[in-house]
N, C-alpha and C. Protein backbone atom coordinates (compact mmCIF):
# COMPACT_ATOMS: atom_id res chain seq x y z
N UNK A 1 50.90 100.76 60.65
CA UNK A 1 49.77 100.45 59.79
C UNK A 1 49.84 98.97 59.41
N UNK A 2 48.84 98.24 59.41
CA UNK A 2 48.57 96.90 59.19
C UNK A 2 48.14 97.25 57.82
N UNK A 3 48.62 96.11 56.64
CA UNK A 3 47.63 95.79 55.50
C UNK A 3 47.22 94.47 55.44
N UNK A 4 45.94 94.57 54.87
CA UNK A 4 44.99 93.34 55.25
C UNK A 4 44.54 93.01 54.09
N UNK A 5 43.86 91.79 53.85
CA UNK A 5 43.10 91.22 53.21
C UNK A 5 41.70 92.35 52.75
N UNK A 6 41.32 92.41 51.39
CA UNK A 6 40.46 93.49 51.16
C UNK A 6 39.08 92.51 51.86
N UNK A 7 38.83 91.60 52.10
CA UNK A 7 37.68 90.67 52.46
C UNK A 7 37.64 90.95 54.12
N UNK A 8 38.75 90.67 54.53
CA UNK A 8 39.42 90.98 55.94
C UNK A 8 38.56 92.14 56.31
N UNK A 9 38.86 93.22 55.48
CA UNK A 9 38.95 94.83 55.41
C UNK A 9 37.41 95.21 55.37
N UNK A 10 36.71 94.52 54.53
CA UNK A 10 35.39 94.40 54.65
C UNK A 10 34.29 94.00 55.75
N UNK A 11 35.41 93.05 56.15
CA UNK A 11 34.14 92.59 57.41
C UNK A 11 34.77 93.20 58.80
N UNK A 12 35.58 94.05 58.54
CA UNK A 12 35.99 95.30 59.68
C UNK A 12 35.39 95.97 59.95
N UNK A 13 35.12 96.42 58.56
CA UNK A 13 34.67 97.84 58.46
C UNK A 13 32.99 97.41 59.14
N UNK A 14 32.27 96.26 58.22
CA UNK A 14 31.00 95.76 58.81
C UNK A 14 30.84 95.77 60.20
N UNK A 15 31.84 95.61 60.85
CA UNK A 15 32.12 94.70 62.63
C UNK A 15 32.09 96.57 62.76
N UNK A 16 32.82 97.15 62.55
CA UNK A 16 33.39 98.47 63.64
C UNK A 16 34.33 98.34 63.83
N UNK A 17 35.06 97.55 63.72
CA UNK A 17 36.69 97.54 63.94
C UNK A 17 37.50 96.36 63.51
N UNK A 18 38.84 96.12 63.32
CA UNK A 18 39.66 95.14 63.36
C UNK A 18 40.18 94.80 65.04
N UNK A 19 40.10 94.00 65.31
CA UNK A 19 40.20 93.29 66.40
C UNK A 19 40.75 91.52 66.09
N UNK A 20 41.45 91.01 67.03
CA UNK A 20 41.83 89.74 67.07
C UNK A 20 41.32 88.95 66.91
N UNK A 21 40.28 89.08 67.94
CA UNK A 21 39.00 88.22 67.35
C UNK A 21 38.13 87.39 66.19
N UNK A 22 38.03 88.79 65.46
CA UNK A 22 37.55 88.97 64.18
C UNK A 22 38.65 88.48 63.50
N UNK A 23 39.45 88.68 63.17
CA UNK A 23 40.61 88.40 63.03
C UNK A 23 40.89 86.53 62.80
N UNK A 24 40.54 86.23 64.16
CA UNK A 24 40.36 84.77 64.35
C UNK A 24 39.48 83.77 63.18
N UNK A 25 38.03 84.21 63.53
CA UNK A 25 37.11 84.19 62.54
C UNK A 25 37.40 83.91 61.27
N UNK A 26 38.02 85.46 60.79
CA UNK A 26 38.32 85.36 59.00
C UNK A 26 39.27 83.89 58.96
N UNK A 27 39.95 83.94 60.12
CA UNK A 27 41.43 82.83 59.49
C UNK A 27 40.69 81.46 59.73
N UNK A 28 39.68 81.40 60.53
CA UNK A 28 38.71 79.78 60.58
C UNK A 28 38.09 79.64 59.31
N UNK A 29 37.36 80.87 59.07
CA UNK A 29 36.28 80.87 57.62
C UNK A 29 37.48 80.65 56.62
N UNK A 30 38.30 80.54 56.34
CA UNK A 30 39.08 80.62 55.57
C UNK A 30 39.42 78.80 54.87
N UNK A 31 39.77 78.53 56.32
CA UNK A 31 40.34 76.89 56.78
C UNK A 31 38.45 76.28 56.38
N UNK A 32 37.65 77.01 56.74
CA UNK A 32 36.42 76.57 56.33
C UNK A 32 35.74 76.23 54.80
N UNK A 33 36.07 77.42 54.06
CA UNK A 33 36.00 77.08 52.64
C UNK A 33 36.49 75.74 52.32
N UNK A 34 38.05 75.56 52.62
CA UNK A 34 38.97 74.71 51.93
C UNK A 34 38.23 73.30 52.93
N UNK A 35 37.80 72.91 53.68
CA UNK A 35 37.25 71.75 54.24
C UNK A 35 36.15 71.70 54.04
N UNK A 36 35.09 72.09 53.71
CA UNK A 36 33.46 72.24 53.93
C UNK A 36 33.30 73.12 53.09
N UNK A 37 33.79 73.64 51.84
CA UNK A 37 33.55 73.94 50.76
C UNK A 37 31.99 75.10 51.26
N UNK A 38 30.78 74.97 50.80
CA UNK A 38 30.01 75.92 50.53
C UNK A 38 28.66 74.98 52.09
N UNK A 39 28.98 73.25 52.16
CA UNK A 39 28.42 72.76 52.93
C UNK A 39 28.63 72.85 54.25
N UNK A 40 27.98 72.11 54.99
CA UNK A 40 28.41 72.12 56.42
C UNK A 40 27.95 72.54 57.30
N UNK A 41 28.86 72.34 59.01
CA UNK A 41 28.28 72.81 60.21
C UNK A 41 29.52 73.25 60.54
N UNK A 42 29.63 74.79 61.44
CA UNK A 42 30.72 74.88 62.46
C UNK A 42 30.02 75.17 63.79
N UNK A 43 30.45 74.31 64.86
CA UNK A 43 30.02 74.73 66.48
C UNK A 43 31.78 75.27 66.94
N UNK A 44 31.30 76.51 67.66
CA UNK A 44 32.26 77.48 67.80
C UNK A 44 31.84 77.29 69.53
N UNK A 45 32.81 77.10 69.77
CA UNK A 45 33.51 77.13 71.29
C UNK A 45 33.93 78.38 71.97
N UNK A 46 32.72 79.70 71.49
CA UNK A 46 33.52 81.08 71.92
C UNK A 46 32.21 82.01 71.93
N UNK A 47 32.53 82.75 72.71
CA UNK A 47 31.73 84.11 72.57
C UNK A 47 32.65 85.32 71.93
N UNK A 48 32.72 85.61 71.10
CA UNK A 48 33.71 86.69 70.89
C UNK A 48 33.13 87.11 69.03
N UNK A 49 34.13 88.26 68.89
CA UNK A 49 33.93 89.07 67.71
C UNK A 49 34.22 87.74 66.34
N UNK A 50 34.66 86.55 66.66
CA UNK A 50 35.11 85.74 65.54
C UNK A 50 33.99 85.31 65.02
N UNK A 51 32.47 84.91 65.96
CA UNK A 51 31.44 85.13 65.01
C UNK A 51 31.07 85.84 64.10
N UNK A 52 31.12 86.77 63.96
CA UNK A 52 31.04 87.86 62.80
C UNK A 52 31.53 87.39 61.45
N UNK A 53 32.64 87.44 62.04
CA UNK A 53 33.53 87.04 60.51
C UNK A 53 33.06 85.58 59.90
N UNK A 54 32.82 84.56 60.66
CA UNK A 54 32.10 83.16 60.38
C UNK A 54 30.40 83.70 59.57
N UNK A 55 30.23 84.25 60.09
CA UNK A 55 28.62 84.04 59.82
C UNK A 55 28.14 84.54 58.70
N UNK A 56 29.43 86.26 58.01
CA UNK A 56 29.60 86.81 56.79
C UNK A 56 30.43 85.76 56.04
N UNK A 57 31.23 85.09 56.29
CA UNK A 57 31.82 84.29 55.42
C UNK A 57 31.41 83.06 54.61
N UNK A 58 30.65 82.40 55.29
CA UNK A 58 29.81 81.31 54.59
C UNK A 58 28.14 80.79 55.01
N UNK A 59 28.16 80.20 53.84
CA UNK A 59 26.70 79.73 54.32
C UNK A 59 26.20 78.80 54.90
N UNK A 60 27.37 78.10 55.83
CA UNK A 60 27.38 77.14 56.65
C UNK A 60 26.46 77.36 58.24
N UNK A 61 25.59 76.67 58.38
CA UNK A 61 25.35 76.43 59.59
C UNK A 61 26.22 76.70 60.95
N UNK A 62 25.95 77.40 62.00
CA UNK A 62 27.08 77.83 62.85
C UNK A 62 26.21 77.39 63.80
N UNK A 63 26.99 77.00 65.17
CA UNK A 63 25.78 76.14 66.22
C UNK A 63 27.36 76.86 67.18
N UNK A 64 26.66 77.36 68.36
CA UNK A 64 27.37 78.02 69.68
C UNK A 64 27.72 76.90 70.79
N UNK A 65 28.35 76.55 71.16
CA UNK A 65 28.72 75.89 72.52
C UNK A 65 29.61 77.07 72.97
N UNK A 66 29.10 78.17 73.86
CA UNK A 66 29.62 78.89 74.49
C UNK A 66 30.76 78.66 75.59
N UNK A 67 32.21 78.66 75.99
CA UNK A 67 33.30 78.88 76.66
C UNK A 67 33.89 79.83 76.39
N UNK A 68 33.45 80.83 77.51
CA UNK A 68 34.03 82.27 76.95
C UNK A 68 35.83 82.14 77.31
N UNK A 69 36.48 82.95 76.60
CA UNK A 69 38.04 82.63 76.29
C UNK A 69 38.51 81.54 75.23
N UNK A 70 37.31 80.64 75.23
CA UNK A 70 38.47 80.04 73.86
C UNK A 70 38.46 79.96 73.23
N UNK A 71 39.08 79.69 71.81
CA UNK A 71 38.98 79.87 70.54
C UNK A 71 38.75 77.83 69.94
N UNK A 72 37.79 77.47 69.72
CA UNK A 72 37.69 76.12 69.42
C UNK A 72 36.72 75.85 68.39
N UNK A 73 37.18 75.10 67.34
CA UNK A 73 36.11 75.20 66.16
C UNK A 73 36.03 74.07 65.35
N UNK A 74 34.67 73.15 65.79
CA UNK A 74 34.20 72.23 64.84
C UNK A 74 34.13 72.48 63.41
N UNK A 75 34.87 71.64 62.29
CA UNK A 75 34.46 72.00 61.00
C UNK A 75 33.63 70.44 60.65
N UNK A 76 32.20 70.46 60.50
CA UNK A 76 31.88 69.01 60.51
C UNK A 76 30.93 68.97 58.59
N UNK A 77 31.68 68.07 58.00
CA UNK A 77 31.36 68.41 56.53
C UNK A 77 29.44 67.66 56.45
N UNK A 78 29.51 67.89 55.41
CA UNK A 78 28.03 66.83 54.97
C UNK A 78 28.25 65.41 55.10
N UNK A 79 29.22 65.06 54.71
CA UNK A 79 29.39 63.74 55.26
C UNK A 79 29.98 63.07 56.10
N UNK A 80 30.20 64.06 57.89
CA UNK A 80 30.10 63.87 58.89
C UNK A 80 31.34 63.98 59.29
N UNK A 81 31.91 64.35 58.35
CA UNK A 81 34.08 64.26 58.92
C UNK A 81 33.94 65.41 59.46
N UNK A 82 34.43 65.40 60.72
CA UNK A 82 35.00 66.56 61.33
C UNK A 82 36.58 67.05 62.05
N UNK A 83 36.89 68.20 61.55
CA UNK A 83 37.95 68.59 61.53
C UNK A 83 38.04 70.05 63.03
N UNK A 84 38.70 69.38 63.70
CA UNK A 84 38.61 70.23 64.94
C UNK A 84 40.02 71.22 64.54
N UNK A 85 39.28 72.84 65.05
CA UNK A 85 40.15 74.25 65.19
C UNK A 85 40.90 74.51 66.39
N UNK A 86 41.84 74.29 67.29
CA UNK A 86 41.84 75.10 68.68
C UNK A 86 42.94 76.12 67.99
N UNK A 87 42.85 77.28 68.77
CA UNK A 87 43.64 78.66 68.82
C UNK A 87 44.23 78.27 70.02
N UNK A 88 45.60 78.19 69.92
CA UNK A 88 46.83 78.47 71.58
C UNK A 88 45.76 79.72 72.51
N UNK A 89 46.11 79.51 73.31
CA UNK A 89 45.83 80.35 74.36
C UNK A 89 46.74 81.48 74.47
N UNK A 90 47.99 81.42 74.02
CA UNK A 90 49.20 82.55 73.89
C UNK A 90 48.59 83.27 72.63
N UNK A 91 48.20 82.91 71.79
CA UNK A 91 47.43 84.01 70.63
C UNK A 91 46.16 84.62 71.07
N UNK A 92 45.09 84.10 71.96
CA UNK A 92 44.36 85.15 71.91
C UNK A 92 44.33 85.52 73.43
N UNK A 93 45.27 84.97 74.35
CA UNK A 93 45.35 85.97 75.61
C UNK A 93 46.02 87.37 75.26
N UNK A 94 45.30 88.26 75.68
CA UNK A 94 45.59 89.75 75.32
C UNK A 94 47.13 90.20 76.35
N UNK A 95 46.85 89.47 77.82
CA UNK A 95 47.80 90.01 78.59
C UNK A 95 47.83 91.09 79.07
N UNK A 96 48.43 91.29 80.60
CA UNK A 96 47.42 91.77 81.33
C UNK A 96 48.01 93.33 81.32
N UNK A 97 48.72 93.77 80.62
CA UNK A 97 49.43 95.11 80.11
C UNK A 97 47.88 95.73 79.30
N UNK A 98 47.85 94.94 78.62
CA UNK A 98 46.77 95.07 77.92
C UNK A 98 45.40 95.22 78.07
N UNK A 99 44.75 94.63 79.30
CA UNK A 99 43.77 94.03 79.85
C UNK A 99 43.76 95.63 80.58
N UNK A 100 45.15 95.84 81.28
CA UNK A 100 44.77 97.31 82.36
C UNK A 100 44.63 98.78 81.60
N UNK A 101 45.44 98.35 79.96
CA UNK A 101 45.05 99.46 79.66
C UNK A 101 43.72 99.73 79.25
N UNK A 102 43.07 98.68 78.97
CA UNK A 102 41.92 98.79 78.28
C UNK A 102 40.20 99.14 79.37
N UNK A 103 40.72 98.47 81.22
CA UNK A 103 40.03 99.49 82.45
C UNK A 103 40.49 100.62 82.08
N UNK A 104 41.62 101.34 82.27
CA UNK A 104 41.81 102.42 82.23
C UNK A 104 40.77 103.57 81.27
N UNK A 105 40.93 102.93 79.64
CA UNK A 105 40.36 103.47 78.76
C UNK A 105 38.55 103.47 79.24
N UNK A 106 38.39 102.37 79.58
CA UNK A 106 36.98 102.07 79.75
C UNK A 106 36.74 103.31 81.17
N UNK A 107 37.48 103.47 81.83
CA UNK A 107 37.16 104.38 83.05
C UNK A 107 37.72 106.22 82.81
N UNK A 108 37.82 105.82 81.07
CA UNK A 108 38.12 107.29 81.13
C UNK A 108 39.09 108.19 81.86
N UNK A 109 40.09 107.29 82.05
CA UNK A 109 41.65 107.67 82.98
C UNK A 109 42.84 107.31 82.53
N UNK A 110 42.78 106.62 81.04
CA UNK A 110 44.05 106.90 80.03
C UNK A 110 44.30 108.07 79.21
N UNK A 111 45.40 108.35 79.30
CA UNK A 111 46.36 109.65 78.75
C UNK A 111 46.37 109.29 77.25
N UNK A 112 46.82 109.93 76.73
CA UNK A 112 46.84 109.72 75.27
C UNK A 112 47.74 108.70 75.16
N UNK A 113 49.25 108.70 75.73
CA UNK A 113 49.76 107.72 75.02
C UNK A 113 49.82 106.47 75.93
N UNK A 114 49.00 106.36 76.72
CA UNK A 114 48.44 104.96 77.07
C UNK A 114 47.26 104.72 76.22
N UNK A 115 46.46 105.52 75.87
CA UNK A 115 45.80 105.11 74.35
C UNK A 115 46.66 104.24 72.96
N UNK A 116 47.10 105.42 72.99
CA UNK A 116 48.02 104.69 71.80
C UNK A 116 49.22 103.72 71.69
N UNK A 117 49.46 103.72 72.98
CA UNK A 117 49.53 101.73 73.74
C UNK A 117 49.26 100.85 73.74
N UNK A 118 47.69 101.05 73.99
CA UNK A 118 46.96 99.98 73.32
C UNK A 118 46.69 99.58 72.17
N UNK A 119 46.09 100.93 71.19
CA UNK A 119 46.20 100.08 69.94
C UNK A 119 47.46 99.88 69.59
N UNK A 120 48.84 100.14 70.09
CA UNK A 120 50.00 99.36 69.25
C UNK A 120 49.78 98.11 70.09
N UNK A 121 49.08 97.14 71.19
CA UNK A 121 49.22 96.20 71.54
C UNK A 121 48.45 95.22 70.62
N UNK A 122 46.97 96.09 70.51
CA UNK A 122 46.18 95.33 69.42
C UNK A 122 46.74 94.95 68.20
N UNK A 123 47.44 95.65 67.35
CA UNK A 123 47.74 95.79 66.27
C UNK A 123 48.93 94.45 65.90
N UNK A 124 49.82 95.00 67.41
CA UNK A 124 50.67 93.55 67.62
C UNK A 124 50.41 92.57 67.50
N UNK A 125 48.93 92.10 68.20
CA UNK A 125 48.53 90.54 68.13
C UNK A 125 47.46 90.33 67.19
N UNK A 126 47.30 91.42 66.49
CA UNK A 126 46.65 91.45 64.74
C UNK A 126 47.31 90.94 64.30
N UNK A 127 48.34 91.14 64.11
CA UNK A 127 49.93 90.84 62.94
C UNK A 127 49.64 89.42 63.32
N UNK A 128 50.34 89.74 64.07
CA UNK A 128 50.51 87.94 65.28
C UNK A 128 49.75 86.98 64.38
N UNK A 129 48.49 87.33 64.49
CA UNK A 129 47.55 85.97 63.88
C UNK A 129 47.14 86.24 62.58
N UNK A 130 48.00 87.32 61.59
CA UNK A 130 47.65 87.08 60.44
C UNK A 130 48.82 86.76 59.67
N UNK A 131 49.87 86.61 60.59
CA UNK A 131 51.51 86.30 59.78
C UNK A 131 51.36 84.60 60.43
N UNK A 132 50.52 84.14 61.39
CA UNK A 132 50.98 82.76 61.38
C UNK A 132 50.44 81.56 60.13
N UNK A 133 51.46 81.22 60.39
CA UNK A 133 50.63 79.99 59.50
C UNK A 133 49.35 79.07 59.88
N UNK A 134 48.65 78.88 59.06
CA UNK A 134 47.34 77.54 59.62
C UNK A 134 48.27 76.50 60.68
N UNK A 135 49.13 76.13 60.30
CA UNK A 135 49.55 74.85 61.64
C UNK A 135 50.36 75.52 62.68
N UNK A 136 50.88 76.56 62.81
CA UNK A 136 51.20 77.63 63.91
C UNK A 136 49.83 77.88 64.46
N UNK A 137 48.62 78.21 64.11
CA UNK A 137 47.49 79.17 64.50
C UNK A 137 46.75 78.06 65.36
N UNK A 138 46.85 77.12 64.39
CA UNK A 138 45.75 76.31 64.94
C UNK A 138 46.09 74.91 65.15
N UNK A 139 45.89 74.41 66.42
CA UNK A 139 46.19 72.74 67.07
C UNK A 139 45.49 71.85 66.31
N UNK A 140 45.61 71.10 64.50
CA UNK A 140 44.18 71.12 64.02
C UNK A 140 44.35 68.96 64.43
N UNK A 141 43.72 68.87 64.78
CA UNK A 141 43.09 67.65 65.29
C UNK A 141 42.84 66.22 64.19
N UNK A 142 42.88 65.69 64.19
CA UNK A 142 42.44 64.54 63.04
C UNK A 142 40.78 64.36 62.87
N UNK A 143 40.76 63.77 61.61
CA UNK A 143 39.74 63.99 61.15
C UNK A 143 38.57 62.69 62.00
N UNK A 144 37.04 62.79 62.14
CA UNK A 144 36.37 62.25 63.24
C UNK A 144 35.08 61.84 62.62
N UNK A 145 35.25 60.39 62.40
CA UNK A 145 33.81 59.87 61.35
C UNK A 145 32.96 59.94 62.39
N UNK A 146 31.67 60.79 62.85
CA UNK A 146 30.65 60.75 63.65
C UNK A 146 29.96 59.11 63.26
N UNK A 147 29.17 58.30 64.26
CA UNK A 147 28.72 57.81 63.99
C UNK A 147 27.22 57.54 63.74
N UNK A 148 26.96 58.75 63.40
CA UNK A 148 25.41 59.28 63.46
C UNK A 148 25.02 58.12 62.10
């Protein structure tokens, strides 16, 4: 059993599930408050469940530059500083243990406890990215006076 953040827990339950992803999200929106306060823009470098959690979390402007797989996240304030997010690639590659159980499930040819394989894999790299720290999680970049 994972315990979570009751906010966390909320926008789970909203999503349909806890997932890594989402997961991701809460821990950007988070890093988001504390940089960009209530203002701002984030362009998200991802297709994945971490929108969710961004888009319930603040009232910031969110702008897509789609690269599916990665986790990359503009925090650009009102007055143009921007603070770049990347996620390692070892945190949100699932791995391919993972990847086959989850054909399997999808093809309706996992056993129970290749079910319950998987979610102990999920659950694993839940933990994973909610026990790291902000400078473990995230490659965070120096700050970038646009010259708009």
């Amino acid at each position: 059993m994972i315990l979570v953040d009751l906010e966390l827990k909320t926008l789970a339950d909203r999503h349909g599930y806890l997932c890594p992803d989402l997961v991701i999200g809460w821990r950007v929106g988070l890093v988001a408050r504390r940089y960009l306060g209530t203002r701002g823009t984030i362009t998200a470098e991802c297709l994945s469940c971490a929108l969710d959690a961004l888009k319930a979390m603040g009232p910031w402007e969110i702008n897509l530059d789609p690269i599916k797989g990665r986790h990359i996240y503009h925090l650009i304030s009102d007055k143009r500083q921007e603070l770049v997010l990347e996620v390692p690639l070892y945190l949100v590659w699932p791995g391919g243990e993972l990847i086959e159980l989850e054909r399997q499930i999808s093809r309706c040819e996992a056993s129970p406890n290749e079910i319950a394989a998987y979610h102990s894999l999920i659950d694993r790299q839940v933990s994973r990215i909610l026990t790291a720290s902000d400078v473990d999680l995230f490659s965070q970049g120096e700050l970038v006076f646009s010259q708009d």
